[in-house]
C-alpha atoms as a PDB file:
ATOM      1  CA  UNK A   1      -1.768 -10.606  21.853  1.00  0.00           C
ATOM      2  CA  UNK A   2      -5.534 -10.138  21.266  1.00  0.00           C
ATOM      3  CA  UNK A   3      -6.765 -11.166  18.062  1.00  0.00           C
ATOM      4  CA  UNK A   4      -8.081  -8.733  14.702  1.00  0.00           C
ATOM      5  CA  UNK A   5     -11.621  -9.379  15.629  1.00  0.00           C
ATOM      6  CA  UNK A   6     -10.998  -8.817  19.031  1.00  0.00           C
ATOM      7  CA  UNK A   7      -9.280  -5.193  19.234  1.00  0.00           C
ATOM      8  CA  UNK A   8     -12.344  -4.192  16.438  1.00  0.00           C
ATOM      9  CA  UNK A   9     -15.038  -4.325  18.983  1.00  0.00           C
ATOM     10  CA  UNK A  10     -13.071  -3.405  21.920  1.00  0.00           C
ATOM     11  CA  UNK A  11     -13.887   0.555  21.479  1.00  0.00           C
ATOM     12  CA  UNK A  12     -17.438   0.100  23.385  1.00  0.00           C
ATOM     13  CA  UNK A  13     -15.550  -1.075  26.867  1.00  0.00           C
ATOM     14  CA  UNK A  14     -13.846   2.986  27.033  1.00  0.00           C
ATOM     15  CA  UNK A  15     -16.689   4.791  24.882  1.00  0.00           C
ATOM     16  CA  UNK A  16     -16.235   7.409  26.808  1.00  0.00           C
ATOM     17  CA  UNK A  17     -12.466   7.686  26.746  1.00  0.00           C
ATOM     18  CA  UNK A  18     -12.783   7.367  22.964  1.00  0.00           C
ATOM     19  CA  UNK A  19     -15.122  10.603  22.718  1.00  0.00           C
ATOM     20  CA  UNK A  20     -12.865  12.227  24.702  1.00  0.00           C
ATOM     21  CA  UNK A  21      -9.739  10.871  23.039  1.00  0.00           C
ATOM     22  CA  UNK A  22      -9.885  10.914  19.911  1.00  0.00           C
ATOM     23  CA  UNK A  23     -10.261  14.038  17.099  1.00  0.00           C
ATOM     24  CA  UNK A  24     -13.225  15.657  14.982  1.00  0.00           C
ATOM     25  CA  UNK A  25     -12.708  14.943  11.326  1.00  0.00           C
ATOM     26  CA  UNK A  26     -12.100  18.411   9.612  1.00  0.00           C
ATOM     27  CA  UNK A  27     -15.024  19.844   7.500  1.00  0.00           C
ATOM     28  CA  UNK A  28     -13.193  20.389   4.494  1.00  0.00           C
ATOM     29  CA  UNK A  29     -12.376  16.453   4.112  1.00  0.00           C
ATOM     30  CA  UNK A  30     -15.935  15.522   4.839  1.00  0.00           C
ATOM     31  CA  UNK A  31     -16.707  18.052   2.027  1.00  0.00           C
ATOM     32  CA  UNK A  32     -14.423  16.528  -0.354  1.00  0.00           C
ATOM     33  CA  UNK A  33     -15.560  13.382  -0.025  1.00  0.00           C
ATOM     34  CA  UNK A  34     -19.031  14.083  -0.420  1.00  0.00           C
ATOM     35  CA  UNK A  35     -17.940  16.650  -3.221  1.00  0.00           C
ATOM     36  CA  UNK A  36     -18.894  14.451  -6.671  1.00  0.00           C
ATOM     37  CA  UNK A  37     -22.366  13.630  -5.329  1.00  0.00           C
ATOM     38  CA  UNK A  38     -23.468  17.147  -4.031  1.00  0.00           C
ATOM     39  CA  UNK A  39     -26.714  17.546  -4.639  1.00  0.00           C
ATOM     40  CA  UNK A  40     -28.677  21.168  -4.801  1.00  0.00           C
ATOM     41  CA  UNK A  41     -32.501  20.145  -4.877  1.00  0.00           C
ATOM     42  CA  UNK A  42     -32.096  17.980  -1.667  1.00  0.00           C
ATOM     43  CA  UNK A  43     -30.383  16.837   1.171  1.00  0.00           C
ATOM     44  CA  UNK A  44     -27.880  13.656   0.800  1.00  0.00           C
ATOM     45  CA  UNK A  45     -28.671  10.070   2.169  1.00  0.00           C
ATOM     46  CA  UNK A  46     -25.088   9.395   4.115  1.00  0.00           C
ATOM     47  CA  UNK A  47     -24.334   6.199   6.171  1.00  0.00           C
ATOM     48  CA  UNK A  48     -21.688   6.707   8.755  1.00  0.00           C
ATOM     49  CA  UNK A  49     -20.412   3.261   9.019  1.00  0.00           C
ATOM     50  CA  UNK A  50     -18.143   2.418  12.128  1.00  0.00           C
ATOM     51  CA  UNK A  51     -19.675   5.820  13.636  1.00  0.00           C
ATOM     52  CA  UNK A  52     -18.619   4.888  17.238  1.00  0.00           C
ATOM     53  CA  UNK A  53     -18.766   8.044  19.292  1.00  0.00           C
ATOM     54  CA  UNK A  54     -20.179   9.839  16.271  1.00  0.00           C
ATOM     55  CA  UNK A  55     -16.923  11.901  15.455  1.00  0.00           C
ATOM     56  CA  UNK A  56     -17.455  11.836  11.818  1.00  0.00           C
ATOM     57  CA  UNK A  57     -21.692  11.637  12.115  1.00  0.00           C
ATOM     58  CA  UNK A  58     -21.571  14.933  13.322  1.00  0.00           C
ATOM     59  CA  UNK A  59     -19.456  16.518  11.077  1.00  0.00           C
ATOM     60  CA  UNK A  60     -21.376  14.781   8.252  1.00  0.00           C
ATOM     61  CA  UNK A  61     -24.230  16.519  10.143  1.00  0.00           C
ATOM     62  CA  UNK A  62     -22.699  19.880   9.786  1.00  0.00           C
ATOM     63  CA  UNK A  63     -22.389  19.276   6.296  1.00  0.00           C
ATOM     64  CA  UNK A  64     -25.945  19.754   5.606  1.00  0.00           C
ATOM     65  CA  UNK A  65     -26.596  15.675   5.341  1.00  0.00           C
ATOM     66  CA  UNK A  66     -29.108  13.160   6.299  1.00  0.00           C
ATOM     67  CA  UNK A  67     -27.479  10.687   8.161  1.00  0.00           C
ATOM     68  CA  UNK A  68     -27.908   7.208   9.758  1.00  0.00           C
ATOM     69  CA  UNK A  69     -24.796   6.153  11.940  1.00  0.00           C
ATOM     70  CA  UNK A  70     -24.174   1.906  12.278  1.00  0.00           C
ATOM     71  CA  UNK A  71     -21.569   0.803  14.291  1.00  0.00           C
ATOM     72  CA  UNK A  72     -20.793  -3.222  15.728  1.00  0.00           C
ATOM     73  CA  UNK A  73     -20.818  -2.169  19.258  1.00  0.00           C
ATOM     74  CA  UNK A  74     -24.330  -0.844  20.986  1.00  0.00           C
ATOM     75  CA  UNK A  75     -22.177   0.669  23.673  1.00  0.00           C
ATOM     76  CA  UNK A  76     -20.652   2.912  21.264  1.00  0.00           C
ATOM     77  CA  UNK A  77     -23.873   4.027  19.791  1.00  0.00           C
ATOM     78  CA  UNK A  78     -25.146   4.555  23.064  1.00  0.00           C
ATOM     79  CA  UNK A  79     -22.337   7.634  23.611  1.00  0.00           C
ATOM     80  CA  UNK A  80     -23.355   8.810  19.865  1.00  0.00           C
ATOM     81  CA  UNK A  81     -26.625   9.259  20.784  1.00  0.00           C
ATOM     82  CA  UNK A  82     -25.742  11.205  24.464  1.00  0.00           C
ATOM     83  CA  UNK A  83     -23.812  13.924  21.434  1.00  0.00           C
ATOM     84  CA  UNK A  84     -25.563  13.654  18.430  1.00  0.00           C
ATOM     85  CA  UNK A  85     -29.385  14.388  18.686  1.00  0.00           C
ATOM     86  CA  UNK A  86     -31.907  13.164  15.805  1.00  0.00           C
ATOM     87  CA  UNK A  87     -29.234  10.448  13.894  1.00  0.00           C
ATOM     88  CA  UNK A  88     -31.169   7.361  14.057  1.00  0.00           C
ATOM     89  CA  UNK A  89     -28.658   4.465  14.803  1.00  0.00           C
ATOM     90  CA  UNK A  90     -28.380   0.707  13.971  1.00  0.00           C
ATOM     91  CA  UNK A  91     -26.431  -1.796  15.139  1.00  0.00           C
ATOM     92  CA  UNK A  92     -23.991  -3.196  11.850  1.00  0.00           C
ATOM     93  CA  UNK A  93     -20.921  -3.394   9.905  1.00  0.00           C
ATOM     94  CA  UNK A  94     -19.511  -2.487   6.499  1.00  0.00           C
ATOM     95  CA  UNK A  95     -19.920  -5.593   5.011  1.00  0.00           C
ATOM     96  CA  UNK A  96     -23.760  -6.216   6.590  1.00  0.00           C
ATOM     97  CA  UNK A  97     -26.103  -2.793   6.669  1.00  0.00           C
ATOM     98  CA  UNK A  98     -29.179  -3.162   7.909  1.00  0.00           C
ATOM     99  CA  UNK A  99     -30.114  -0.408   4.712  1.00  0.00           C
ATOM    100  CA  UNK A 100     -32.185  -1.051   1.628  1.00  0.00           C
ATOM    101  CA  UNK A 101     -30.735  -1.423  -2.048  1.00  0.00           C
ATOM    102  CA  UNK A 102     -29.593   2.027  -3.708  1.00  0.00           C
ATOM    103  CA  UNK A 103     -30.830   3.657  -0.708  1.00  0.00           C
ATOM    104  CA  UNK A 104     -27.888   6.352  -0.233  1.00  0.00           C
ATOM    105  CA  UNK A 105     -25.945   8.845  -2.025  1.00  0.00           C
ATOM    106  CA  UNK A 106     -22.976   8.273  -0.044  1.00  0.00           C
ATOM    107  CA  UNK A 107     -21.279   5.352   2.505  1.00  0.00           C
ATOM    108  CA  UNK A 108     -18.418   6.934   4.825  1.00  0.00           C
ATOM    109  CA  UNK A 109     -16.223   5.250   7.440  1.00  0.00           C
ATOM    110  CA  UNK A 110     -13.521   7.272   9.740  1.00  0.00           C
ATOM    111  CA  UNK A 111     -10.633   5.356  11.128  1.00  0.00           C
ATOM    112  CA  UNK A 112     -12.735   1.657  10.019  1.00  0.00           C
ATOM    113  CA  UNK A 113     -11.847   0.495   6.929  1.00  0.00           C
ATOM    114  CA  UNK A 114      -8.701  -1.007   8.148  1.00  0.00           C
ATOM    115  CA  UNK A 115     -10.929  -3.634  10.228  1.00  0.00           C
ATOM    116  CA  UNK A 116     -13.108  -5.052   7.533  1.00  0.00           C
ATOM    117  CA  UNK A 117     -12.722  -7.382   4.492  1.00  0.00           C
ATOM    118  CA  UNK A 118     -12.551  -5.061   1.791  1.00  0.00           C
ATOM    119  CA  UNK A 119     -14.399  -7.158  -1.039  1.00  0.00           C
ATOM    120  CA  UNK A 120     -17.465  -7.771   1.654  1.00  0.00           C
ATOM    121  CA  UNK A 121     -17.534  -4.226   2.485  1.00  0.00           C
ATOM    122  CA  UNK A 122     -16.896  -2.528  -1.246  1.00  0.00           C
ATOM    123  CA  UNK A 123     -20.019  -5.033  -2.397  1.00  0.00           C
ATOM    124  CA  UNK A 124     -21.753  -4.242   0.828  1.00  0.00           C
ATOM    125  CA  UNK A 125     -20.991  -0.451  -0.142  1.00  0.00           C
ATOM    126  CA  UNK A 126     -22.220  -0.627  -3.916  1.00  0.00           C
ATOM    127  CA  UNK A 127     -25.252  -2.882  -2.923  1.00  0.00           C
ATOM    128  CA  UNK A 128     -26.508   0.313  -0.658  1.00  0.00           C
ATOM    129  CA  UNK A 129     -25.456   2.955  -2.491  1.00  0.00           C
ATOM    130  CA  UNK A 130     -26.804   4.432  -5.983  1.00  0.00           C
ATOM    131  CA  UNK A 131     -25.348   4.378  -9.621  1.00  0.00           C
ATOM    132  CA  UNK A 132     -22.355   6.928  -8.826  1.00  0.00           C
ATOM    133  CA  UNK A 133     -22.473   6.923  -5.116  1.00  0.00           C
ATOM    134  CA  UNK A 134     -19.788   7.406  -3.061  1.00  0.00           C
ATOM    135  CA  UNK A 135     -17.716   5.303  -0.889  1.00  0.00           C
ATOM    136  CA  UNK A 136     -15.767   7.976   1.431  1.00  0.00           C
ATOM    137  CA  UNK A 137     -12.629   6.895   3.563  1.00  0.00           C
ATOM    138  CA  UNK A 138     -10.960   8.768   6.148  1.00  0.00           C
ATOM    139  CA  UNK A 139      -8.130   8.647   8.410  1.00  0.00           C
ATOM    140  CA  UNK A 140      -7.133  10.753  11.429  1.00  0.00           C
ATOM    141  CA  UNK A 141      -3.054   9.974  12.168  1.00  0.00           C
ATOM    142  CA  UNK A 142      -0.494  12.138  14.201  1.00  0.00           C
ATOM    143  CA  UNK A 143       2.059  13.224  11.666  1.00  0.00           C
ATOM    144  CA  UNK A 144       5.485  11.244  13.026  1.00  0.00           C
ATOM    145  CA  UNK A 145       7.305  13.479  10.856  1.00  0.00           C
ATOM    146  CA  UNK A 146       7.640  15.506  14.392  1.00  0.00           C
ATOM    147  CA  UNK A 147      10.403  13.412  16.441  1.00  0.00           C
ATOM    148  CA  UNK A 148       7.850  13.240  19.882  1.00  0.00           C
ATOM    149  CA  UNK A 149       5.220  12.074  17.624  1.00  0.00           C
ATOM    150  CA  UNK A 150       7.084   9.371  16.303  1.00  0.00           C
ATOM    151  CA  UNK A 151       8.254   8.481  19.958  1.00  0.00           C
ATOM    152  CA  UNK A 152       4.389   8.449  20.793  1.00  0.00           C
ATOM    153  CA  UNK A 153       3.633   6.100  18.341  1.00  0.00           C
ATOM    154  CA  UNK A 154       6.487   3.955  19.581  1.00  0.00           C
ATOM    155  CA  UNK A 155       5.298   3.913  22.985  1.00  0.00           C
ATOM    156  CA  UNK A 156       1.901   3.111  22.646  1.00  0.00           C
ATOM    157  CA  UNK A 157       2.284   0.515  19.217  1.00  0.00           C
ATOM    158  CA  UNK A 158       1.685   1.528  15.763  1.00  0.00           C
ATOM    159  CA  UNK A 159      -2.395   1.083  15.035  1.00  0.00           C
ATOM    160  CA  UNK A 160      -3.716  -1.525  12.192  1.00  0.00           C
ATOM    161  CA  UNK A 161      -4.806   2.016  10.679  1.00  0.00           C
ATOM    162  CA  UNK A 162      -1.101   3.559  10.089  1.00  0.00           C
ATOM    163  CA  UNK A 163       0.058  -0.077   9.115  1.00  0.00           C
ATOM    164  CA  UNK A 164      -2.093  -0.213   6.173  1.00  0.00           C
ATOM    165  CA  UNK A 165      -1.767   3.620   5.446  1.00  0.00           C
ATOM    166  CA  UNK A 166       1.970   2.873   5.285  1.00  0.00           C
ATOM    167  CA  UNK A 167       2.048  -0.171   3.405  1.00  0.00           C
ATOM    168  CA  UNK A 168       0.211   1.393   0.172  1.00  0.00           C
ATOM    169  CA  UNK A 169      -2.785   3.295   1.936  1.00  0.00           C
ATOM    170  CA  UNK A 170      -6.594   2.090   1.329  1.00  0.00           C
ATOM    171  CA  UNK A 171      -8.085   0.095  -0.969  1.00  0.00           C
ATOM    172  CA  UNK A 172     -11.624  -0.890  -2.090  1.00  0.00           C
ATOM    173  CA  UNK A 173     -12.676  -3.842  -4.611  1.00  0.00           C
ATOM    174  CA  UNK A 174     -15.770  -3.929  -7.236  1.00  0.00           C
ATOM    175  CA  UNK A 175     -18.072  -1.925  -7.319  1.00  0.00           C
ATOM    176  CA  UNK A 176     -16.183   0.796  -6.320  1.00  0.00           C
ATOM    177  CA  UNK A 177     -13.957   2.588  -8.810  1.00  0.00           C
ATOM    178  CA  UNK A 178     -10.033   3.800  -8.645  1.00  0.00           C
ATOM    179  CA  UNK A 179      -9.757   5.992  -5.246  1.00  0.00           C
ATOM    180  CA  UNK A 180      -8.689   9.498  -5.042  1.00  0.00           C
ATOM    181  CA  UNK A 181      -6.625  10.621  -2.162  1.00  0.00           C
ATOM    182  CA  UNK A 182      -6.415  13.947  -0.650  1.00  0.00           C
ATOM    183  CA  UNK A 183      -4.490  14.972   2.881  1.00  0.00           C
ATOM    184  CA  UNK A 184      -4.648  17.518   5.315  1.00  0.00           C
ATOM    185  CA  UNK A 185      -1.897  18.972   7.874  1.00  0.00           C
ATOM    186  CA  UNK A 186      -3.710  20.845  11.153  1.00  0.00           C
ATOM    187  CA  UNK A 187      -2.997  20.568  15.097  1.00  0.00           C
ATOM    188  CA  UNK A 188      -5.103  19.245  17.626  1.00  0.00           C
ATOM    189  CA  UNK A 189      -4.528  21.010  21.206  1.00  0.00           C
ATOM    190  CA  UNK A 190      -5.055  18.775  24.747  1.00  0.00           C
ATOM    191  CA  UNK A 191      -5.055  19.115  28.540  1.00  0.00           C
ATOM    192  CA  UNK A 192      -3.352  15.801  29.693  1.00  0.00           C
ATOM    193  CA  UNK A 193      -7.164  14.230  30.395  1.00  0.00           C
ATOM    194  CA  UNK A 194      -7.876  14.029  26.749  1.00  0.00           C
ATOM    195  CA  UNK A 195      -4.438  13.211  26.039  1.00  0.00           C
ATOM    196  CA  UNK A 196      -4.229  10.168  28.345  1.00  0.00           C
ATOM    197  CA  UNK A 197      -8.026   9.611  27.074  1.00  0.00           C
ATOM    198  CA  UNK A 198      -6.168   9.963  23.303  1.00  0.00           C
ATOM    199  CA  UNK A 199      -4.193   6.869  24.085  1.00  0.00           C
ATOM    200  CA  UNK A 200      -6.270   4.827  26.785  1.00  0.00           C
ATOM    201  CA  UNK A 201      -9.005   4.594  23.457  1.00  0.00           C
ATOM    202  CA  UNK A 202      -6.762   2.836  21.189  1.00  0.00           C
ATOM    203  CA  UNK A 203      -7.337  -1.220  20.891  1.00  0.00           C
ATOM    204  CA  UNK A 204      -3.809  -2.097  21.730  1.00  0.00           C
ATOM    205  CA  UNK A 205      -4.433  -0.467  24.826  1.00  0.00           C
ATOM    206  CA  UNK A 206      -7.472  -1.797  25.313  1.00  0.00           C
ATOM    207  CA  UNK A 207      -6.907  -5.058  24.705  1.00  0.00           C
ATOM    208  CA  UNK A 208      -3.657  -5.085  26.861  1.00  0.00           C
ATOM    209  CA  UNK A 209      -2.836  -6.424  30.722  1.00  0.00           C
ATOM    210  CA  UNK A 210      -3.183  -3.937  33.089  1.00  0.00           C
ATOM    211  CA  UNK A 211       0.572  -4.313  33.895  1.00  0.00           C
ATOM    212  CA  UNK A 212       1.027  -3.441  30.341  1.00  0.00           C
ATOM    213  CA  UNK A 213      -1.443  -0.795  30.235  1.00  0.00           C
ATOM    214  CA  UNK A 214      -0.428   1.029  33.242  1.00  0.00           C
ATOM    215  CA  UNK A 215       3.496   0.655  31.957  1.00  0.00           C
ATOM    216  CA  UNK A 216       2.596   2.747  28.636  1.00  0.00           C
ATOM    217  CA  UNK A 217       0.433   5.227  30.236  1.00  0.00           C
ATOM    218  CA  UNK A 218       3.265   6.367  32.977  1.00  0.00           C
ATOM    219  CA  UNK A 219       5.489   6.420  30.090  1.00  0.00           C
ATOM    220  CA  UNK A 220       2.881   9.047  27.474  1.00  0.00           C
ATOM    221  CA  UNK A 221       2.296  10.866  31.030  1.00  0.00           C
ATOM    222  CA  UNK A 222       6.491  11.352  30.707  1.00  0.00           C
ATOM    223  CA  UNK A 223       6.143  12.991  27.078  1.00  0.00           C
ATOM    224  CA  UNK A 224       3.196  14.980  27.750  1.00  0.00           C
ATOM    225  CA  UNK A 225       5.372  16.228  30.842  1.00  0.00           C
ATOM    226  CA  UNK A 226       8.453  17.036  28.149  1.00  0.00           C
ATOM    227  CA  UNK A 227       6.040  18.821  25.920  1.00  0.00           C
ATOM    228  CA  UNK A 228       3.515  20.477  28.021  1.00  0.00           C
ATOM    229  CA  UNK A 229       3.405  24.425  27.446  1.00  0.00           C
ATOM    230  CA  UNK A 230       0.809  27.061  29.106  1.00  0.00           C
ATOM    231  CA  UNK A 231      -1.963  28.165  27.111  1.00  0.00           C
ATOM    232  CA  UNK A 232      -3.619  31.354  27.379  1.00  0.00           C
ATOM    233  CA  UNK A 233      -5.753  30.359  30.321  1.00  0.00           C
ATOM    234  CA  UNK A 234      -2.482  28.849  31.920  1.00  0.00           C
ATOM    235  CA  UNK A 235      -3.362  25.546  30.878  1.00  0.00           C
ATOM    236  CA  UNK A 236      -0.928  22.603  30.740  1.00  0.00           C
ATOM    237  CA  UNK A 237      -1.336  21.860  27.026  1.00  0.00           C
ATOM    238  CA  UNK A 238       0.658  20.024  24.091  1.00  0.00           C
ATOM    239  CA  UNK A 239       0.026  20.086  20.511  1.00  0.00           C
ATOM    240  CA  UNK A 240      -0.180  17.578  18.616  1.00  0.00           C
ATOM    241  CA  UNK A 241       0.070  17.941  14.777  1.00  0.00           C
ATOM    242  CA  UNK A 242      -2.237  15.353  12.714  1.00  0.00           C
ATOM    243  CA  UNK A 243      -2.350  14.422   9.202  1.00  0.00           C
ATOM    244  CA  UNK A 244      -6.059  13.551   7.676  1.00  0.00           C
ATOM    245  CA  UNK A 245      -5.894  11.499   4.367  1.00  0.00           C
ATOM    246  CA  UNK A 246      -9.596  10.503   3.238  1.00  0.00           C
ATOM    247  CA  UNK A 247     -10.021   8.669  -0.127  1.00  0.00           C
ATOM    248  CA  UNK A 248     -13.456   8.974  -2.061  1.00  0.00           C
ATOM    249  CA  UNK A 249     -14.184   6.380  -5.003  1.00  0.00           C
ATOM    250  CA  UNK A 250     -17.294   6.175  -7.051  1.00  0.00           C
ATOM    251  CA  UNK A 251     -19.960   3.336  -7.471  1.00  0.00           C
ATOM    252  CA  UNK A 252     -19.906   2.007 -10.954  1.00  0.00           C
END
């Protein structure tokens, strides 16, 4: 079993699996999150903390915001950057940004908060961000409400992600205030490539033998195979309904 630290910064070794893989964070959570400090005079200062593959950094981008992305692996900054033109990157976590004091209107992580300590990170957070800032947190997770979902999951291990969302969901420490939580039900559509990529990019996975590896990817290959349909192009395809809960709380 590979340690904490160790699945963290395991992302960079599949980067390209992961952009693949893994989802784009709806528009309307980014949005939200960014909602309370919405500013019509000028553009907001936005950190995308744990950016990886830039999944969030571009939506963030789409959102009308200036953003610098900061991620612990170089690997995974180096796919950002092959996606998202003009973000300037650093190499950083949530509870060390290479940022000056009161520098940003808002600090956002997607599917990262569950790796770091959460009273580093929250005073890492308020040191960067101004008086009523925002700290915005968001989650991706396939809703296991759907019986093959939850099968899924079983397959390939629960993440450290829809441990702590299950066990109470996110929480922050001083300076950040109370957290508001707000969720959102869509579906994601995939050829089997992504979908395989889906799976291959999470850090149990990663992190596994390639005995190990190899069983639990024959084994998703046998439920995309049970749940395939044709698209309109003839496509093998499945669907795959996710839930997004992000949580916004305010700088004191």
């Amino acid at each position: 079993m590979s340690s904490h630290e160790e699945m963290s910064v395991s992302f960079g070794a599949v980067a390209g699996a992961y952009e693949s893989g893994r989802p784009d964070y709806p528009r309307e959570a980014v949005d939200w999150m960014l909602a309370p400090v919405r500013q019509h005079d000028r553009a907001l200062r936005v950190a995308d903390v744990g950016a990886g593959t830039g999944k969030l950094t571009r939506t963030i981008v789409e959102a009308g915001a200036d953003v610098v992305a900061i991620d612990p692996d170089s690997g995974m900054l180096a796919e950002l950057r092959e996606h998202v033109h003009g973000v300037p990157t650093f190499v950083g976590t949530a509870e060390r940004m290479p940022l000056p004091d009161a520098s940003l209107d808002a600090v956002l992580l997607g599917q990262a908060w569950h790796w770091v300590d959460v009273a580093a990170a929250s005073q890492e957070a308020g040191r960067v961000l101004r008086a009523g800032g925002v700290l915005g947190l968001v989650w991706n997770i396939r809703d296991e409400a759907v019986p093959w979902i939850a099968e899924l999951t079983r397959v390939m291990h629960g993440s450290h992600a829809e441990t702590m969302l299950a066990d109470g969901g996110a929480q922050v420490a001083a300076p950040i205030g109370p957290l508001e939580e707000h969720r959102w039900h869509w579906t994601r559509t995939l050829t089997r490539a992504p979908f395989l990529d889906m799976v291959s990019s999470r850090s149990y996975i990663i992190t596994a033998t390639t005995e190990e590896r190899a069983r639990i990817l024959a084994a998703v290959g046998e439920l995309f195979d049970a749940q395939r349909r044709r698209d309109e192009s003839g496509a093998e395809v499945v669907d795959i309904p996710y839930v997004t809960r992000a949580y916004r709380g305010i700088r004191g």
